[in-house]
PDB file of N, CA and C in Angstrom:
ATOM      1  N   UNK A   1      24.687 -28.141  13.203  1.00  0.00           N
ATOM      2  CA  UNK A   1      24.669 -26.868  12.510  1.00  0.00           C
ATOM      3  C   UNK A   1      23.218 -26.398  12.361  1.00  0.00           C
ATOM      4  N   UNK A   2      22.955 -24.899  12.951  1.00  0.00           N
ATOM      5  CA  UNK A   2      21.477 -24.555  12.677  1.00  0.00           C
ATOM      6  C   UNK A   2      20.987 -24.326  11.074  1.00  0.00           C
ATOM      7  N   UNK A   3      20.175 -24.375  10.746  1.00  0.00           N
ATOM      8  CA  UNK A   3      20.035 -24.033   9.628  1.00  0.00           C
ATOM      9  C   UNK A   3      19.459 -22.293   9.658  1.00  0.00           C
ATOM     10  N   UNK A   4      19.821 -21.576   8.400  1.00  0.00           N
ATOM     11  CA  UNK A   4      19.713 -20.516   8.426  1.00  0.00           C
ATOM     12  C   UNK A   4      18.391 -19.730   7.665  1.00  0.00           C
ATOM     13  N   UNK A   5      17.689 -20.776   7.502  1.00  0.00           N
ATOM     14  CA  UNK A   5      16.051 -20.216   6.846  1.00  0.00           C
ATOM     15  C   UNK A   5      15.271 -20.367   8.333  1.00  0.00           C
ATOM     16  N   UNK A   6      15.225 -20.993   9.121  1.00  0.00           N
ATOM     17  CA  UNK A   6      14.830 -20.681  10.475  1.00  0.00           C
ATOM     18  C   UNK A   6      14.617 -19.341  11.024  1.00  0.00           C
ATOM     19  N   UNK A   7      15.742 -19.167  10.999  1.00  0.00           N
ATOM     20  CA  UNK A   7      16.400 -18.093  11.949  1.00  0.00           C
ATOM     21  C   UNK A   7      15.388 -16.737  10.897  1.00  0.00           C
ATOM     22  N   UNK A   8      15.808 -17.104   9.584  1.00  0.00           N
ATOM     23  CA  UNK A   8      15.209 -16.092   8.423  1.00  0.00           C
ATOM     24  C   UNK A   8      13.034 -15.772   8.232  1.00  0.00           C
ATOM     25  N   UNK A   9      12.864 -17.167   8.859  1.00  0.00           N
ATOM     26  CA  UNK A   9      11.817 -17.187   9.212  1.00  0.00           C
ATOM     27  C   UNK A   9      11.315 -15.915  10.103  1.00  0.00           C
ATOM     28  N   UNK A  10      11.653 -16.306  11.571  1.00  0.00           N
ATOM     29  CA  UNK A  10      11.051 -15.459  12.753  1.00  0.00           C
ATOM     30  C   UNK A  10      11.535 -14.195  12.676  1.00  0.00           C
ATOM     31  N   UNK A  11      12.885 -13.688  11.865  1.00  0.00           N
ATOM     32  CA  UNK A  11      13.005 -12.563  11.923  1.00  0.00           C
ATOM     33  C   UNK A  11      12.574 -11.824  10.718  1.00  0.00           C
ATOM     34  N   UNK A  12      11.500 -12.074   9.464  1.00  0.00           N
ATOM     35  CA  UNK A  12      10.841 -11.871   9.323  1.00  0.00           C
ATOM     36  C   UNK A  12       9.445 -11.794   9.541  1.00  0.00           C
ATOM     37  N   UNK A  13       9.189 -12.862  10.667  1.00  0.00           N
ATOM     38  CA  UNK A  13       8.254 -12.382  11.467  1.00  0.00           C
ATOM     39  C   UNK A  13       8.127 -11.305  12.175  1.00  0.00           C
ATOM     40  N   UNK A  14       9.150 -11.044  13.002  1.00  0.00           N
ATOM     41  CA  UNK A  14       9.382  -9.872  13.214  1.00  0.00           C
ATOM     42  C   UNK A  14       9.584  -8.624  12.941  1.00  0.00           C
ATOM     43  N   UNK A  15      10.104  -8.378  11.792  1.00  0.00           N
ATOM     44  CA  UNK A  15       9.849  -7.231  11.027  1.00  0.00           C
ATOM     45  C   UNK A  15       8.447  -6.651  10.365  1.00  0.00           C
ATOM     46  N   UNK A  16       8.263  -8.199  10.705  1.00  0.00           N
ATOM     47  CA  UNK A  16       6.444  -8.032   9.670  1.00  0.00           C
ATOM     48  C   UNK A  16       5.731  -7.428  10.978  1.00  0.00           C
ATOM     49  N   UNK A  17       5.896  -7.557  12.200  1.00  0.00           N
ATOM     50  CA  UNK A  17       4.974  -7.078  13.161  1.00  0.00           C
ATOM     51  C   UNK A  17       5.133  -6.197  13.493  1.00  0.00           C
ATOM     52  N   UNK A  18       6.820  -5.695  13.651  1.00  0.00           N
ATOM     53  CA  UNK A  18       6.997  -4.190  13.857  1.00  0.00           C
ATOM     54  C   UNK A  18       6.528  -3.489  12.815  1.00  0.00           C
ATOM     55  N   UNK A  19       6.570  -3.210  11.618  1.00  0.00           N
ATOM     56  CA  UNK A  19       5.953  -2.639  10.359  1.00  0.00           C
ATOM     57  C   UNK A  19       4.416  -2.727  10.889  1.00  0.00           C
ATOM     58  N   UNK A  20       3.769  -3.581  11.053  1.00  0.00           N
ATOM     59  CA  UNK A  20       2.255  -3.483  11.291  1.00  0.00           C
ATOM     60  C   UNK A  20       1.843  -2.626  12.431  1.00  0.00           C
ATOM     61  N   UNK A  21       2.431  -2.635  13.436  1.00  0.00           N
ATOM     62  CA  UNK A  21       2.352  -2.584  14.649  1.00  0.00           C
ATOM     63  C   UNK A  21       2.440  -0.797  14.175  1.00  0.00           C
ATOM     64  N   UNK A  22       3.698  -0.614  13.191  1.00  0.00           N
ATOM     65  CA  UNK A  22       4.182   1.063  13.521  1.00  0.00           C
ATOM     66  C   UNK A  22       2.913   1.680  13.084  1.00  0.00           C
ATOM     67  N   UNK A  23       2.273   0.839  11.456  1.00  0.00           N
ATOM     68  CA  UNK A  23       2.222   1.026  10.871  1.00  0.00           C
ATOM     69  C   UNK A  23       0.403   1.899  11.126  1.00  0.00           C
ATOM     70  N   UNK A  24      -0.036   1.315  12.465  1.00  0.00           N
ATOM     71  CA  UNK A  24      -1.065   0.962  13.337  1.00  0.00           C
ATOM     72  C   UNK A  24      -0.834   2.373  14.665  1.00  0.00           C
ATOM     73  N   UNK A  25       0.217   2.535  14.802  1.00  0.00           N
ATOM     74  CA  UNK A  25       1.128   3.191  15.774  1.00  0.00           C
ATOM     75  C   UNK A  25       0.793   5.311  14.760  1.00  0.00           C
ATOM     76  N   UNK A  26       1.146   5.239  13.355  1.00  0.00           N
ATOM     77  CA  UNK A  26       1.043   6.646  12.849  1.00  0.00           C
ATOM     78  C   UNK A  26      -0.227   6.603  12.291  1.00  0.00           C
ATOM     79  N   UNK A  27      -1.015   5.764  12.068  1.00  0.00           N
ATOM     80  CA  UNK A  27      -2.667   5.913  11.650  1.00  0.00           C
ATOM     81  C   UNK A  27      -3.052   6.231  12.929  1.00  0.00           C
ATOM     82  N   UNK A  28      -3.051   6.023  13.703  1.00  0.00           N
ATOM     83  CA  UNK A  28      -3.904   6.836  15.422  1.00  0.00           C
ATOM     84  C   UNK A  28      -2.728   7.688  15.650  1.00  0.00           C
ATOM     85  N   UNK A  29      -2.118   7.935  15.212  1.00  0.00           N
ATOM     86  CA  UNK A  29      -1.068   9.309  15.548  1.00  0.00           C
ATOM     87  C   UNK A  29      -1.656  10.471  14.680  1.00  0.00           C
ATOM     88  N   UNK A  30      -2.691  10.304  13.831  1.00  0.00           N
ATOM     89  CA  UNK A  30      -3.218  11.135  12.677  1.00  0.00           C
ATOM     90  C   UNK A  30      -4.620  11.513  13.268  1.00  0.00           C
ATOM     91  N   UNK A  31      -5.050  10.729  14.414  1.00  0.00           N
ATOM     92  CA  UNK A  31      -6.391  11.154  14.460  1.00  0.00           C
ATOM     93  C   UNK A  31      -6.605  12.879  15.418  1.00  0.00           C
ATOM     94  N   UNK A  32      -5.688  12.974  16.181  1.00  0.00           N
ATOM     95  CA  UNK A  32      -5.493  14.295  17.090  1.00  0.00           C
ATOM     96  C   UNK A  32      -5.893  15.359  16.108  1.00  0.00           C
ATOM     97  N   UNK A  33      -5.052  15.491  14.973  1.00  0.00           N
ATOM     98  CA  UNK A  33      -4.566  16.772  14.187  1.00  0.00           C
ATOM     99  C   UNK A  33      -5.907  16.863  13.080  1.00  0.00           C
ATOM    100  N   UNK A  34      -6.872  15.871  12.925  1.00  0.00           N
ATOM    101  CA  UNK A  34      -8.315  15.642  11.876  1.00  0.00           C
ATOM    102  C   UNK A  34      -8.890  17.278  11.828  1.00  0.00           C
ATOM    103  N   UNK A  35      -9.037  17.678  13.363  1.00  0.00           N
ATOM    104  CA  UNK A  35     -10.117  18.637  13.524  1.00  0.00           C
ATOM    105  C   UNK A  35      -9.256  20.086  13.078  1.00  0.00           C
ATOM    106  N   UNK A  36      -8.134  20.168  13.397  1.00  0.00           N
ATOM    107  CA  UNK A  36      -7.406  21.697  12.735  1.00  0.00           C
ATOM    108  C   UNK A  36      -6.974  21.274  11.059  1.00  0.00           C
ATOM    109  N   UNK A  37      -7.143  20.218  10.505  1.00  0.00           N
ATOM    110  CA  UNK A  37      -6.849  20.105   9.597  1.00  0.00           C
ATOM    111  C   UNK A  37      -8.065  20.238   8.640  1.00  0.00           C
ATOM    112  N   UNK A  38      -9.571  20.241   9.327  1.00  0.00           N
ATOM    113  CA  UNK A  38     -10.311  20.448   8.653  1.00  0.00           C
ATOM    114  C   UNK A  38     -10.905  21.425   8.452  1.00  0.00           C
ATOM    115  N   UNK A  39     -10.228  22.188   9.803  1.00  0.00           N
ATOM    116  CA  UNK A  39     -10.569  23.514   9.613  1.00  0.00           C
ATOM    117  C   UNK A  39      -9.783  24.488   9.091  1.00  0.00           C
ATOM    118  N   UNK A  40      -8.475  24.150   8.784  1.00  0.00           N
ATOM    119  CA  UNK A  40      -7.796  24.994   7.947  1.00  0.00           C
ATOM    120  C   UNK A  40      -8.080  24.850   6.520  1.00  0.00           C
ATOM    121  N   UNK A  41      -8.670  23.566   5.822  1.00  0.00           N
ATOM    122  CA  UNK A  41      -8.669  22.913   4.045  1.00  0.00           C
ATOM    123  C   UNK A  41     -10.572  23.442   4.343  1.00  0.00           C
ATOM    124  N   UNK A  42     -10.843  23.355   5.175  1.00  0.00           N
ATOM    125  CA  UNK A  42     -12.173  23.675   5.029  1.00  0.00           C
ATOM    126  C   UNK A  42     -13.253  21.996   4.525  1.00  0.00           C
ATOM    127  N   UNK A  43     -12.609  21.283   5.054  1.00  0.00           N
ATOM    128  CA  UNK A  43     -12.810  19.883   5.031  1.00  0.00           C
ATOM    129  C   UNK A  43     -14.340  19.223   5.720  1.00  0.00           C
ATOM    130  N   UNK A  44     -15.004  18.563   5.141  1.00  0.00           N
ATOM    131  CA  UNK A  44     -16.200  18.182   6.038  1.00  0.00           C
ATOM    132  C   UNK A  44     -15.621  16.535   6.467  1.00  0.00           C
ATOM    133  N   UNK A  45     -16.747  16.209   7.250  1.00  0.00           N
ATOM    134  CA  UNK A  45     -16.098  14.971   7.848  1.00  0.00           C
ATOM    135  C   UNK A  45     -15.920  13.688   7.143  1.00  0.00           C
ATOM    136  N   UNK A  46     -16.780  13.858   5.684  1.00  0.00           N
ATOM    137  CA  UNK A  46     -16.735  12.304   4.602  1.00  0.00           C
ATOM    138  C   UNK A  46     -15.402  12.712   4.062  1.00  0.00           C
ATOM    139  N   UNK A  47     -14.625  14.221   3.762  1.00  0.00           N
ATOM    140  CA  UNK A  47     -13.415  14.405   3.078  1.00  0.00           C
ATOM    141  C   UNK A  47     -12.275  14.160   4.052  1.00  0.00           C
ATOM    142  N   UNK A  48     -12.438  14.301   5.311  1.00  0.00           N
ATOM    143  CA  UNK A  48     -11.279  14.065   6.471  1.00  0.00           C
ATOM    144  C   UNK A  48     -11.010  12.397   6.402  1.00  0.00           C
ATOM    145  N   UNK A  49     -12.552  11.678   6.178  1.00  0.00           N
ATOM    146  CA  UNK A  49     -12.028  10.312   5.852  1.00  0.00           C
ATOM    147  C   UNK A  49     -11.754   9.669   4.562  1.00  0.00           C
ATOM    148  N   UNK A  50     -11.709  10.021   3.674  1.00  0.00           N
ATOM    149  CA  UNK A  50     -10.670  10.236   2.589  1.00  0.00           C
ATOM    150  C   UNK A  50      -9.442  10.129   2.723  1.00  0.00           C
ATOM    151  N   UNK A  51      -9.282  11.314   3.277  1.00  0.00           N
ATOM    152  CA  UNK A  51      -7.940  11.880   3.213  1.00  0.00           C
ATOM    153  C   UNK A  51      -7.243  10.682   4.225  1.00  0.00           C
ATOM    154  N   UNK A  52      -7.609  10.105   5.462  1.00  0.00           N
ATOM    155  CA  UNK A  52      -7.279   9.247   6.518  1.00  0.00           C
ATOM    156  C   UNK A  52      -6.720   7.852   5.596  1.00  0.00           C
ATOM    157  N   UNK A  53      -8.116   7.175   5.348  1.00  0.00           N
ATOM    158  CA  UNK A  53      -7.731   6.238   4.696  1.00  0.00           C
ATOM    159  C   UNK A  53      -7.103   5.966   2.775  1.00  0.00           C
ATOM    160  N   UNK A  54      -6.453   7.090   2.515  1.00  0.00           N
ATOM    161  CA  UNK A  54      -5.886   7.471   1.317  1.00  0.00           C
ATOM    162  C   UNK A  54      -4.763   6.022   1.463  1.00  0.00           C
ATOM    163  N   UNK A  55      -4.453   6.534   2.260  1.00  0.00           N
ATOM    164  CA  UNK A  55      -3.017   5.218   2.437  1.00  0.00           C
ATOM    165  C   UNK A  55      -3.296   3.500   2.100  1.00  0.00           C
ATOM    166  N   UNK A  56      -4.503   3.510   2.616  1.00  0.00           N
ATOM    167  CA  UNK A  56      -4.810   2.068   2.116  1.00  0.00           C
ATOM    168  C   UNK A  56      -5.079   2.191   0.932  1.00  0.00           C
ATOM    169  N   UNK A  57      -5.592   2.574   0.371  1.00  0.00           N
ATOM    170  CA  UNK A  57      -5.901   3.003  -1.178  1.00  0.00           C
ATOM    171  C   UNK A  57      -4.965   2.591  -2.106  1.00  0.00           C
ATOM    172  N   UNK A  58      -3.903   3.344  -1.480  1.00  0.00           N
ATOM    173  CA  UNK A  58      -1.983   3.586  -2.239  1.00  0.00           C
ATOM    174  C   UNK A  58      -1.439   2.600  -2.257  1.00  0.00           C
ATOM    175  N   UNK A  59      -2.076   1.406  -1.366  1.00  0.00           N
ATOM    176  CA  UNK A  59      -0.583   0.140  -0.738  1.00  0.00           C
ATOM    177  C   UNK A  59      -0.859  -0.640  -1.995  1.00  0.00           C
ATOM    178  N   UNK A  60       0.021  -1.269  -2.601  1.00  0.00           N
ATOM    179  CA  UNK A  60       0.075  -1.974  -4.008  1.00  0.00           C
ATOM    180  C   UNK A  60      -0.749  -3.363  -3.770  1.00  0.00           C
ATOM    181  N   UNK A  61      -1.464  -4.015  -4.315  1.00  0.00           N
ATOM    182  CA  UNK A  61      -2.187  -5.642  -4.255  1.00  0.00           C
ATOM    183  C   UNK A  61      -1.289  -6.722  -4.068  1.00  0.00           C
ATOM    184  N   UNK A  62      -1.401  -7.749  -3.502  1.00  0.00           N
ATOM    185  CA  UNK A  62      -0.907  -8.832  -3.185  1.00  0.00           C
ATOM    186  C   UNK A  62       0.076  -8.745  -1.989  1.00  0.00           C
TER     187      UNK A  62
END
């Protein structure tokens, strides 16, 4: 009989990499749109990176 924390193992491995991976995947999906976005908010380039890395900021500790 397999045991079932195994199995619970790698497929949380897996979820953990797809999440990273996406997560890696819409942060460079954000870099195209920087330059009309700074020119519509009227944004200089220390506030565009702000605004970029806001998200790490947000993610809760531990």
């Amino acid at each position: 009989m397999k045991s079932p924390i195994r199995m619970t193992k790698y497929r949380t491995l897996l979820l953990a990499t797809i999440g990273f991976n996406f997560s890696f995947l819409i942060w460079f999906s954000f870099a195209p749109f920087t330059g009309g976005m700074a020119e519509e908010f009227g944004l200089d380039a220390a506030e565009i990176g702000i605004l970029a890395s806001s998200a790490i900021w947000m993610a809760p500790f531990g």
